[in-house]
PDB file of N, CA and C in Angstrom:
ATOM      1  N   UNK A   1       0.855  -1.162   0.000  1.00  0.00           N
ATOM      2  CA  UNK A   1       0.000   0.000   0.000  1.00  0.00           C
ATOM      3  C   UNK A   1       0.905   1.229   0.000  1.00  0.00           C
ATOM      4  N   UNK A   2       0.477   2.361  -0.641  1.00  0.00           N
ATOM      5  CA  UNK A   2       1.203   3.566  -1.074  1.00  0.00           C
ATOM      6  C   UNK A   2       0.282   4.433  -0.579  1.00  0.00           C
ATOM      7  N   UNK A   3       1.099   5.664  -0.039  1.00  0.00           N
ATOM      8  CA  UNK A   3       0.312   6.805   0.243  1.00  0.00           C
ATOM      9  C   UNK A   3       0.405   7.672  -1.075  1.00  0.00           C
ATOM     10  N   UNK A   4      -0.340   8.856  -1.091  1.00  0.00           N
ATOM     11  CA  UNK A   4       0.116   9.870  -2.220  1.00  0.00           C
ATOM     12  C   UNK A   4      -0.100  11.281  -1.400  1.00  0.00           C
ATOM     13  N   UNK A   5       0.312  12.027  -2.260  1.00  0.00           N
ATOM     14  CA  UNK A   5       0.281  13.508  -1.570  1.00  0.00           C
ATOM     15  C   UNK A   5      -1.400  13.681  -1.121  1.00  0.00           C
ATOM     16  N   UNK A   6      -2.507  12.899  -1.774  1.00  0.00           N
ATOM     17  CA  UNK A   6      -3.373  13.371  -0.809  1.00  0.00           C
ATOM     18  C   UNK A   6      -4.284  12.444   0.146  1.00  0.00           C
ATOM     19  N   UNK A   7      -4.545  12.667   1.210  1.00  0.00           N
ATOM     20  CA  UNK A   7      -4.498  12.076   2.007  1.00  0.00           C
ATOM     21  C   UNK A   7      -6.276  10.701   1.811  1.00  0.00           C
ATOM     22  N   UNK A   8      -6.856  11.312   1.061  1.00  0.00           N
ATOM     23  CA  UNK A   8      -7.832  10.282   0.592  1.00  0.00           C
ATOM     24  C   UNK A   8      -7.896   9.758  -0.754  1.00  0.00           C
ATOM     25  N   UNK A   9      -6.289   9.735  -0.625  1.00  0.00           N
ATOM     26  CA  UNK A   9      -6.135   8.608  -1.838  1.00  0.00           C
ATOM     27  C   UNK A   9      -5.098   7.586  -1.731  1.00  0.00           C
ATOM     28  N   UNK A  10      -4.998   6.410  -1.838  1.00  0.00           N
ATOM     29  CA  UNK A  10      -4.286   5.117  -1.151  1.00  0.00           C
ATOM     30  C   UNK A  10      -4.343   4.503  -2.455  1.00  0.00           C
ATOM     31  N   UNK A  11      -2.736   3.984  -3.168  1.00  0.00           N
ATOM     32  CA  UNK A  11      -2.630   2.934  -4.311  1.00  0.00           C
ATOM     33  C   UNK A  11      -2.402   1.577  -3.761  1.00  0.00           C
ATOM     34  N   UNK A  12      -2.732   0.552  -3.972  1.00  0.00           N
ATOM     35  CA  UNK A  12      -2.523  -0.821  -3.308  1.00  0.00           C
ATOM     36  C   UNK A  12      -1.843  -1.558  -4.969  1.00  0.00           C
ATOM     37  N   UNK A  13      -0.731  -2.624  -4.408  1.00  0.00           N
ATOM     38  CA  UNK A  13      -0.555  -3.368  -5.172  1.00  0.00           C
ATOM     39  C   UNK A  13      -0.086  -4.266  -4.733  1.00  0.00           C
ATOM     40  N   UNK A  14      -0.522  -5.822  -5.104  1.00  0.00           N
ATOM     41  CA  UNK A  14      -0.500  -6.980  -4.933  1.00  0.00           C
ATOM     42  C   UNK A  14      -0.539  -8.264  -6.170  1.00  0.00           C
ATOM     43  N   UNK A  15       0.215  -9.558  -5.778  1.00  0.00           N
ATOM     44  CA  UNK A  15      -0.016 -10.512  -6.959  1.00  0.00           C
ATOM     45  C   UNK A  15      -0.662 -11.589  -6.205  1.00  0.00           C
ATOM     46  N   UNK A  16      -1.046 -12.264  -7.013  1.00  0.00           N
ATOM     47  CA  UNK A  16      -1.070 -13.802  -6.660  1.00  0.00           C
ATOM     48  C   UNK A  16      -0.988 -15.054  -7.651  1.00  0.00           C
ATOM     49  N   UNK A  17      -0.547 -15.751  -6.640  1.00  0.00           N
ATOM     50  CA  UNK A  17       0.178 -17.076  -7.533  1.00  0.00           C
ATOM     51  C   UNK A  17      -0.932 -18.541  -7.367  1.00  0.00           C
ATOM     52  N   UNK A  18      -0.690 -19.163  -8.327  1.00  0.00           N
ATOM     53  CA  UNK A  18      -1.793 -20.679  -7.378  1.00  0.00           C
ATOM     54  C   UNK A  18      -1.023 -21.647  -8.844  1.00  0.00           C
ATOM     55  N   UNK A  19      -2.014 -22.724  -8.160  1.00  0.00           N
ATOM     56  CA  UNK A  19      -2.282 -23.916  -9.742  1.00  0.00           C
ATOM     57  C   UNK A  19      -4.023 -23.687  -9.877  1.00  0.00           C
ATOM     58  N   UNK A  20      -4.054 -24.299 -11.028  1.00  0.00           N
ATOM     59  CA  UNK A  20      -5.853 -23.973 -11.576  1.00  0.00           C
ATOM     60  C   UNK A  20      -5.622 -25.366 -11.333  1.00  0.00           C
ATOM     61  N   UNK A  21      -6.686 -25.859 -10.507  1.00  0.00           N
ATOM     62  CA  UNK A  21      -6.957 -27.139 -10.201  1.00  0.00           C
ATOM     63  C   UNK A  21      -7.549 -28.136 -11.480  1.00  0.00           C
ATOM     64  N   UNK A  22      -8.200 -27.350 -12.583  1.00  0.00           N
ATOM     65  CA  UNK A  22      -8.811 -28.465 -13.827  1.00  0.00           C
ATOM     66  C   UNK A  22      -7.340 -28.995 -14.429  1.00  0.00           C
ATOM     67  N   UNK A  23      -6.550 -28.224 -14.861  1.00  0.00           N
ATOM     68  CA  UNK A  23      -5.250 -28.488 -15.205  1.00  0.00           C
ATOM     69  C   UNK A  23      -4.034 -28.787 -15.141  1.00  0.00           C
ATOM     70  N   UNK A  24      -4.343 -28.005 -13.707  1.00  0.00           N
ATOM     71  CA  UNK A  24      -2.637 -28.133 -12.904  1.00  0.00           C
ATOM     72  C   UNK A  24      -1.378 -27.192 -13.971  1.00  0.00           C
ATOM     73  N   UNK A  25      -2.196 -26.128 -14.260  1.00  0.00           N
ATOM     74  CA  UNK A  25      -1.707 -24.718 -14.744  1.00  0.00           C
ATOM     75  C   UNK A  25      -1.157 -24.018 -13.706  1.00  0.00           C
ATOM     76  N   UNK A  26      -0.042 -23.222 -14.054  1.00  0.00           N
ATOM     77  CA  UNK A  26       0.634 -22.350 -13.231  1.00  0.00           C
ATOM     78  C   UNK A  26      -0.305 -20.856 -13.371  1.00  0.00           C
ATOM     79  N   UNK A  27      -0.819 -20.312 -12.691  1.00  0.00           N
ATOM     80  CA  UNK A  27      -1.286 -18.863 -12.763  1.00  0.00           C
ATOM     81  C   UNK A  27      -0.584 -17.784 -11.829  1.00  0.00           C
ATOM     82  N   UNK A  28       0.165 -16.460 -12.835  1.00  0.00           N
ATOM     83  CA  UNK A  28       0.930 -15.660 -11.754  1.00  0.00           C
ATOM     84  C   UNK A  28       0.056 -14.505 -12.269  1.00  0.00           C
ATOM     85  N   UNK A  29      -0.526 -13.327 -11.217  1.00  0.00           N
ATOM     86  CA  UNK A  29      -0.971 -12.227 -11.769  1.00  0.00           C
ATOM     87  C   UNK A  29      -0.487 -11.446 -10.807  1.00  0.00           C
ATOM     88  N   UNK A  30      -0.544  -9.649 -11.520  1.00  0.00           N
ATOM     89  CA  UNK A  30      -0.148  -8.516 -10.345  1.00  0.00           C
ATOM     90  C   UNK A  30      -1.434  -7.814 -10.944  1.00  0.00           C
ATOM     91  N   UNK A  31      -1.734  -6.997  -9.561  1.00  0.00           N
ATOM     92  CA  UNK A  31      -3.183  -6.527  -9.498  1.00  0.00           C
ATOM     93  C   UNK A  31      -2.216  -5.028  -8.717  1.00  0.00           C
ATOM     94  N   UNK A  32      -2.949  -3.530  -9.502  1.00  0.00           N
ATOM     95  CA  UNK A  32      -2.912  -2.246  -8.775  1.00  0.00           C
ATOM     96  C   UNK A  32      -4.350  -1.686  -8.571  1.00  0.00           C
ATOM     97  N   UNK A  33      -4.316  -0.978  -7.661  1.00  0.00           N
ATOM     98  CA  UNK A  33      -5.420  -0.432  -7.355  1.00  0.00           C
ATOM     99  C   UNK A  33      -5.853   1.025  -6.767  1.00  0.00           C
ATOM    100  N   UNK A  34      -6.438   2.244  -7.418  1.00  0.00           N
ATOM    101  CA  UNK A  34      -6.474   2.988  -6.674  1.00  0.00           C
ATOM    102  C   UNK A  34      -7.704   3.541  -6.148  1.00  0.00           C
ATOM    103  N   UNK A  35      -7.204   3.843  -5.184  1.00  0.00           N
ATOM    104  CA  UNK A  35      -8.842   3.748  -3.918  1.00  0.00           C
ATOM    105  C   UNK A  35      -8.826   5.447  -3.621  1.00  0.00           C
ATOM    106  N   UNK A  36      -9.729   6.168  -4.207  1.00  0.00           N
ATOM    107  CA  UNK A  36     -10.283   7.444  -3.510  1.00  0.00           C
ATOM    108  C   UNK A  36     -11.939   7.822  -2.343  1.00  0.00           C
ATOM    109  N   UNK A  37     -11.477   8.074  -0.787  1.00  0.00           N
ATOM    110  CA  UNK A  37     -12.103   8.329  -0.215  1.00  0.00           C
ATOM    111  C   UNK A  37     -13.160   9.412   0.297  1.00  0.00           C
ATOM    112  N   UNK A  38     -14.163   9.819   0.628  1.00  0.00           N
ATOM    113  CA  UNK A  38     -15.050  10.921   0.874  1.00  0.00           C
ATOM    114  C   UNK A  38     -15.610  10.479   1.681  1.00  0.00           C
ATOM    115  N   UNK A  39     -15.474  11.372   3.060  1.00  0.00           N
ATOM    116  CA  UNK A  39     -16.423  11.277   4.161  1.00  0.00           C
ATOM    117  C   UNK A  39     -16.291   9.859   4.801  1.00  0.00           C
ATOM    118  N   UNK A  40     -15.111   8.983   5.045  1.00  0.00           N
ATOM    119  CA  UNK A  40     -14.507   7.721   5.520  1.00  0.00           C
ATOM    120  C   UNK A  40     -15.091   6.403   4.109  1.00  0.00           C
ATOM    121  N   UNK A  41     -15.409   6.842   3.293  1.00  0.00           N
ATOM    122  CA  UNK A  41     -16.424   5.883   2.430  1.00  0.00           C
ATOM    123  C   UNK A  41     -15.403   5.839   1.297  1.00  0.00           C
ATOM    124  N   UNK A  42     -15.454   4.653   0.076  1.00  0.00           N
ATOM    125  CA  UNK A  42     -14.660   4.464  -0.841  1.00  0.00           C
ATOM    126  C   UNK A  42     -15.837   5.468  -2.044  1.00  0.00           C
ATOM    127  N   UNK A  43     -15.251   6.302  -2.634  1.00  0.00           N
ATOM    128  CA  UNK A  43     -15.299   6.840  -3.783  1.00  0.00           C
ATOM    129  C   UNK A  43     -15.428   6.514  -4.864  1.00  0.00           C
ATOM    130  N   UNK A  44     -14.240   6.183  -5.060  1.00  0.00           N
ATOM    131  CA  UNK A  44     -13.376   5.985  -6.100  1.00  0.00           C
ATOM    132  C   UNK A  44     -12.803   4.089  -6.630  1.00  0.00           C
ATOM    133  N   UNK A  45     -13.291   3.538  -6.874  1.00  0.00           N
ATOM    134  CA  UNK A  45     -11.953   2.031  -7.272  1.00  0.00           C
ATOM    135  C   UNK A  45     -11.636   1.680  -8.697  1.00  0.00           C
ATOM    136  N   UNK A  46     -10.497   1.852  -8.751  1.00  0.00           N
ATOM    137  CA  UNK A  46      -9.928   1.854 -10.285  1.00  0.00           C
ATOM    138  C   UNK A  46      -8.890   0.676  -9.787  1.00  0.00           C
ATOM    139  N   UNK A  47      -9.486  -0.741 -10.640  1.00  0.00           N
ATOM    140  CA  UNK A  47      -8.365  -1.578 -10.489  1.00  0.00           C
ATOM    141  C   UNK A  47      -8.126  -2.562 -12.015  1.00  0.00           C
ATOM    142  N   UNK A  48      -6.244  -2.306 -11.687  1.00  0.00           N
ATOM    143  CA  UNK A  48      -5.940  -2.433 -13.205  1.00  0.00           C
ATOM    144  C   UNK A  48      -5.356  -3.914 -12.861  1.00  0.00           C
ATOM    145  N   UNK A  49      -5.464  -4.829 -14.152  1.00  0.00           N
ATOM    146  CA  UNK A  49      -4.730  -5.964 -14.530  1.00  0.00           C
ATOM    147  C   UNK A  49      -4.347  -6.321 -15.484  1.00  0.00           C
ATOM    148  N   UNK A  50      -3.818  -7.402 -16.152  1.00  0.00           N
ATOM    149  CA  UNK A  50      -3.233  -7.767 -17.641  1.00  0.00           C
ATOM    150  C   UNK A  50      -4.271  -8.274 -17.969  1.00  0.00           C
ATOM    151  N   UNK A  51      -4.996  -8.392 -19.373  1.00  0.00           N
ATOM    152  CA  UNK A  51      -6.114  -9.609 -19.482  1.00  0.00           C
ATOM    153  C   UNK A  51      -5.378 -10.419 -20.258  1.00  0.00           C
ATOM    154  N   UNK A  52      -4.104 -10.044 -20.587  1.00  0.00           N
ATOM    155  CA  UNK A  52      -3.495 -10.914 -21.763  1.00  0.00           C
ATOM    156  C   UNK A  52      -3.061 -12.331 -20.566  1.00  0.00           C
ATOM    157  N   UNK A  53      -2.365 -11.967 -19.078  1.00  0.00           N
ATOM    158  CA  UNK A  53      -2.228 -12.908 -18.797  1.00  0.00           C
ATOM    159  C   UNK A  53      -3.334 -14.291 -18.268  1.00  0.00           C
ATOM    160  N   UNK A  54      -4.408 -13.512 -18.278  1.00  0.00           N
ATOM    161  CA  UNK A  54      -5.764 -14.452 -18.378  1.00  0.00           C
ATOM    162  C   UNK A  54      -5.867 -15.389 -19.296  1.00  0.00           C
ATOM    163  N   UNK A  55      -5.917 -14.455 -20.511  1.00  0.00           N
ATOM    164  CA  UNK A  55      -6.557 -15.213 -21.727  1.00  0.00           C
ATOM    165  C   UNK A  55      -5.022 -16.237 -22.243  1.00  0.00           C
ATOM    166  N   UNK A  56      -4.269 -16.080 -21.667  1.00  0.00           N
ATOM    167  CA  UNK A  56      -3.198 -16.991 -21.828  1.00  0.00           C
ATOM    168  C   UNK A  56      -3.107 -18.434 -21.267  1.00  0.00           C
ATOM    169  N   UNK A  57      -4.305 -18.262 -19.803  1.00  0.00           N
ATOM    170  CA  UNK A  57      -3.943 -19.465 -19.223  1.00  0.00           C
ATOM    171  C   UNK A  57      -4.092 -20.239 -19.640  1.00  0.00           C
ATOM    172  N   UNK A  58      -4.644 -21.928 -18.975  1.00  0.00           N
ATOM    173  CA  UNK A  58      -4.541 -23.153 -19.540  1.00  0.00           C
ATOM    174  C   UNK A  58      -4.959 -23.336 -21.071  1.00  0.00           C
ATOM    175  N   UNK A  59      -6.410 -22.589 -21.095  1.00  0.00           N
ATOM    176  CA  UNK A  59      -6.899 -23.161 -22.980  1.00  0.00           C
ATOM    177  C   UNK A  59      -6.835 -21.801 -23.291  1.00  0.00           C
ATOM    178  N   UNK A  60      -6.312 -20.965 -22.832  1.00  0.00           N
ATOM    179  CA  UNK A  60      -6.273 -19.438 -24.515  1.00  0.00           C
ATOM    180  C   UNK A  60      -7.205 -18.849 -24.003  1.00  0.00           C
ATOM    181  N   UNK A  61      -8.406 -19.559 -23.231  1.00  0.00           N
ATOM    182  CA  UNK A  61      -9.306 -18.760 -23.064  1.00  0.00           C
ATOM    183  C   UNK A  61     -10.298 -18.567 -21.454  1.00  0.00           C
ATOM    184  N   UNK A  62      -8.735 -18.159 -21.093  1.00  0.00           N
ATOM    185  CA  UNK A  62      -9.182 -17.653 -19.053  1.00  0.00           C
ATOM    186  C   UNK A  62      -9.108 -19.055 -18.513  1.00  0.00           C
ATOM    187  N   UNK A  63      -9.954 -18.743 -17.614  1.00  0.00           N
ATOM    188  CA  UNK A  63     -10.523 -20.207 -17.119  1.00  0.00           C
ATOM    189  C   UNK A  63     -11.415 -20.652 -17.096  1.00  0.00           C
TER     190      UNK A  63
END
């Protein structure tokens, strides 16, 4: 988690790893996220990912 110059706004970034259990595929993804707040409440959620590494997994086409 990242702060930024203003104080109700927080970037998060995280991955995760597993096997896809139909296949026994390797899946690695990184996930960012930015979170803007108002009045203690979420605002704002903008969260970015690859879809290429999706559509890559076991059959070409996600899971």
């Amino acid at each position: 988690m990242y702060t930024t110059g203003d104080p109700d706004v927080v970037v998060m970034e995280w991955s995760v790893a597993g096997t896809v259990v139909r296949t026994g595929s390797t899946y690695a993804m990184r996930y960012a996220a930015f979170v803007t707040f108002r009045s203690g409440e979420i605002a704002t959620y903008r969260e970015y990912w690859n879809p290429q590494v999706f559509l890559a997994a076991p059959d070409g086409q996600g899971f």
